[in-house]
C-alpha atoms as a PDB file:
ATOM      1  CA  UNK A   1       0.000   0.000   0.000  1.00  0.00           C
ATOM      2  CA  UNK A   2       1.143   3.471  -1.120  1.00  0.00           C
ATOM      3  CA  UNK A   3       0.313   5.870   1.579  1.00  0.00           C
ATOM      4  CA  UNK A   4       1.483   9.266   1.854  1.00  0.00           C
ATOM      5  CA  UNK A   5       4.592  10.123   4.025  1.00  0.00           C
ATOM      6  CA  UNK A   6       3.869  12.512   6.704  1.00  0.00           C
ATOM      7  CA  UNK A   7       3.992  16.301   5.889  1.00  0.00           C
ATOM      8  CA  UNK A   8       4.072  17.284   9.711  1.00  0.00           C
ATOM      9  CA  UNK A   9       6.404  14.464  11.466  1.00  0.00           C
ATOM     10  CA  UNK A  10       6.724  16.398  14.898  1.00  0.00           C
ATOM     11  CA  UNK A  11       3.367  17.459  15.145  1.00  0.00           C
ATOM     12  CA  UNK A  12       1.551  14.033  14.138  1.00  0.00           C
ATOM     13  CA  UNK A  13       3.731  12.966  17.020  1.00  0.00           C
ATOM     14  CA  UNK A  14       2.372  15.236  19.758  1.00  0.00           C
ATOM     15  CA  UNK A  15      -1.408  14.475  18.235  1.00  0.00           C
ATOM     16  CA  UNK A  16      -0.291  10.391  19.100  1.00  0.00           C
ATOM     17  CA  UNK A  17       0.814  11.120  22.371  1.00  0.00           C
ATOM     18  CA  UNK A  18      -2.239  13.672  23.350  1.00  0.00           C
ATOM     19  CA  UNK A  19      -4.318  11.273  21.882  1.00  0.00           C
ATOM     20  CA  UNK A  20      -2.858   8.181  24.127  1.00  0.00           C
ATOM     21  CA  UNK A  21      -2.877  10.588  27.014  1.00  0.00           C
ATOM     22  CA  UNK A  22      -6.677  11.224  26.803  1.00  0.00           C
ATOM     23  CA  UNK A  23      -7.556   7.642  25.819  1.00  0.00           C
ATOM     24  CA  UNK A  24      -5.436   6.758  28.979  1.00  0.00           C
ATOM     25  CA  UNK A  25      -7.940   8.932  31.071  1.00  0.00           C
ATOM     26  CA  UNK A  26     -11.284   7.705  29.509  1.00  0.00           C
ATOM     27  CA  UNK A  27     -11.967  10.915  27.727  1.00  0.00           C
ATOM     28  CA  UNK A  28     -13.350  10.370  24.311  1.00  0.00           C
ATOM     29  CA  UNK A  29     -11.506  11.935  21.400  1.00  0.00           C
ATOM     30  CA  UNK A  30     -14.403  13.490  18.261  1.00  0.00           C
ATOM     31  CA  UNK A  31     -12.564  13.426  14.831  1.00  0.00           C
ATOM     32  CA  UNK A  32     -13.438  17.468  15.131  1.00  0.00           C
ATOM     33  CA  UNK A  33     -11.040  17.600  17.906  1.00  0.00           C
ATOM     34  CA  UNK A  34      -8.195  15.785  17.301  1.00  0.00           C
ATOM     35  CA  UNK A  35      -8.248  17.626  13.799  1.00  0.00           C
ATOM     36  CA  UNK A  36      -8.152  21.223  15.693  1.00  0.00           C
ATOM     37  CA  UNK A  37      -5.723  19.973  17.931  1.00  0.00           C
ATOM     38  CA  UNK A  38      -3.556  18.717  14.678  1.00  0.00           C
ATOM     39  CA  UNK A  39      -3.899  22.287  13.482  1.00  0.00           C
ATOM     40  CA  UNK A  40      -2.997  23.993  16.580  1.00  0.00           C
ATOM     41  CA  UNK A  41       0.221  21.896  16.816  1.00  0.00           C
ATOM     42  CA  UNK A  42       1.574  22.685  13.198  1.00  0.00           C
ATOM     43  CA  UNK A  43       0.832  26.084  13.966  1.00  0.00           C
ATOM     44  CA  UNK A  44       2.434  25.744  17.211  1.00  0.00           C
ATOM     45  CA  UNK A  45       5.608  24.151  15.311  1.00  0.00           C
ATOM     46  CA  UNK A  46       5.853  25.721  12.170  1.00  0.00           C
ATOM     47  CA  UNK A  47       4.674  29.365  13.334  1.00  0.00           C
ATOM     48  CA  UNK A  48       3.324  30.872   9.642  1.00  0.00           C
ATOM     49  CA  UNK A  49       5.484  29.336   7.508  1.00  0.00           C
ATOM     50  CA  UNK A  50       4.840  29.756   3.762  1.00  0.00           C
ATOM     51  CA  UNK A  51       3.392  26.267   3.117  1.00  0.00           C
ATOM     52  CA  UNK A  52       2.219  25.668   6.642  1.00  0.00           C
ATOM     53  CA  UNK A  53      -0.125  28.648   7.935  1.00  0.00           C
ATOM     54  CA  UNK A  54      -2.832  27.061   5.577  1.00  0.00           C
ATOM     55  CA  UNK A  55      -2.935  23.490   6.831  1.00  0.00           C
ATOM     56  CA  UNK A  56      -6.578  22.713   7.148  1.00  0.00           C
ATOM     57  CA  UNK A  57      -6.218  19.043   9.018  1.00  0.00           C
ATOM     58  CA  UNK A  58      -9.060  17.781   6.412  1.00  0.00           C
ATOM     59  CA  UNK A  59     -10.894  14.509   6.660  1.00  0.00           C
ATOM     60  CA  UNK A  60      -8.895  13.385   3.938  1.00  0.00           C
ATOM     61  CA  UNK A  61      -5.458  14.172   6.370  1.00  0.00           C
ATOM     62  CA  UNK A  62      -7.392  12.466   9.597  1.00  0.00           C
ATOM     63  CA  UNK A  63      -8.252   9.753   7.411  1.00  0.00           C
ATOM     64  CA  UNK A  64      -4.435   9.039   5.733  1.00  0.00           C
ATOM     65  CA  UNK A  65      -3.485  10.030   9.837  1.00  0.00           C
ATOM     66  CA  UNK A  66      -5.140   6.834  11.486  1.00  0.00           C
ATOM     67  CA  UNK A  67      -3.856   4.761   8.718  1.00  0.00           C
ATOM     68  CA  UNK A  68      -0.408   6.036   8.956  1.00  0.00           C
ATOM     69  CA  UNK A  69      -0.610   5.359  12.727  1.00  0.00           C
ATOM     70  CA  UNK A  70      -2.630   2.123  12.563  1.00  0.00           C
ATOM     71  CA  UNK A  71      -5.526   3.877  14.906  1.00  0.00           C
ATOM     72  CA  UNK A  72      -8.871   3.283  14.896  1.00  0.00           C
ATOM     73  CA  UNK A  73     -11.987   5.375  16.084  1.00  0.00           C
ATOM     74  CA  UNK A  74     -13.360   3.417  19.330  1.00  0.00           C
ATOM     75  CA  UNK A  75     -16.635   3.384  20.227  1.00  0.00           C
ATOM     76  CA  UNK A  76     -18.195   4.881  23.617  1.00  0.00           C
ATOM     77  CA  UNK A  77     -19.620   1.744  25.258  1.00  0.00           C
ATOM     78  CA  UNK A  78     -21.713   2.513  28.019  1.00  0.00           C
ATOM     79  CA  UNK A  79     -21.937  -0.961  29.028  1.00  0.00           C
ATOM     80  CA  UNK A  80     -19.910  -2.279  32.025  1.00  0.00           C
ATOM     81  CA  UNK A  81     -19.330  -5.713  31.966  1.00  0.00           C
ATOM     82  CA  UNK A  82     -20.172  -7.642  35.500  1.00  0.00           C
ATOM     83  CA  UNK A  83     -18.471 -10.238  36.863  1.00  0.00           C
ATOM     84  CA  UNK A  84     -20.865 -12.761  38.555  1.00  0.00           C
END
């Protein structure tokens, strides 16, 4: 499979982490959010940078994102499982 390299190494890296961190502590993670917080972490890196100030963090870059980092969207499951 041919998948794009990554345009933003250091930031896709912080998104991983953050998104670890809040998985860690049961918070759920919308694809709305982890695409602002993609944004805000290129702009934190790259400042306005010709080439970078635009970055949009489309579905199209979540999509190639989760791929790139084998992730998957979980699902909030409401259901605790009992032990008998």
């Amino acid at each position: 499979v041919n998948r794009r390299p990554a345009k933003f190494e250091q930031a896709e890296a912080n998104c991983i982490t953050w998104l670890r961190k809040q998985r860690d502590n049961g918070l759920v993670v919308t694809s709305k959010t982890m695409r602002k917080y993609m944004v805000q972490q290129v702009r934190d890196i790259h400042g306005s940078v010709q080439g970078h100030a635009n970055f949009k963090a489309s579905q199209g870059w979540l999509k190639r994102f989760m791929a790139r980092h084998r992730l998957g969207w979980r699902m909030r499951n409401d259901n605790a499982v009992k032990s008998a």
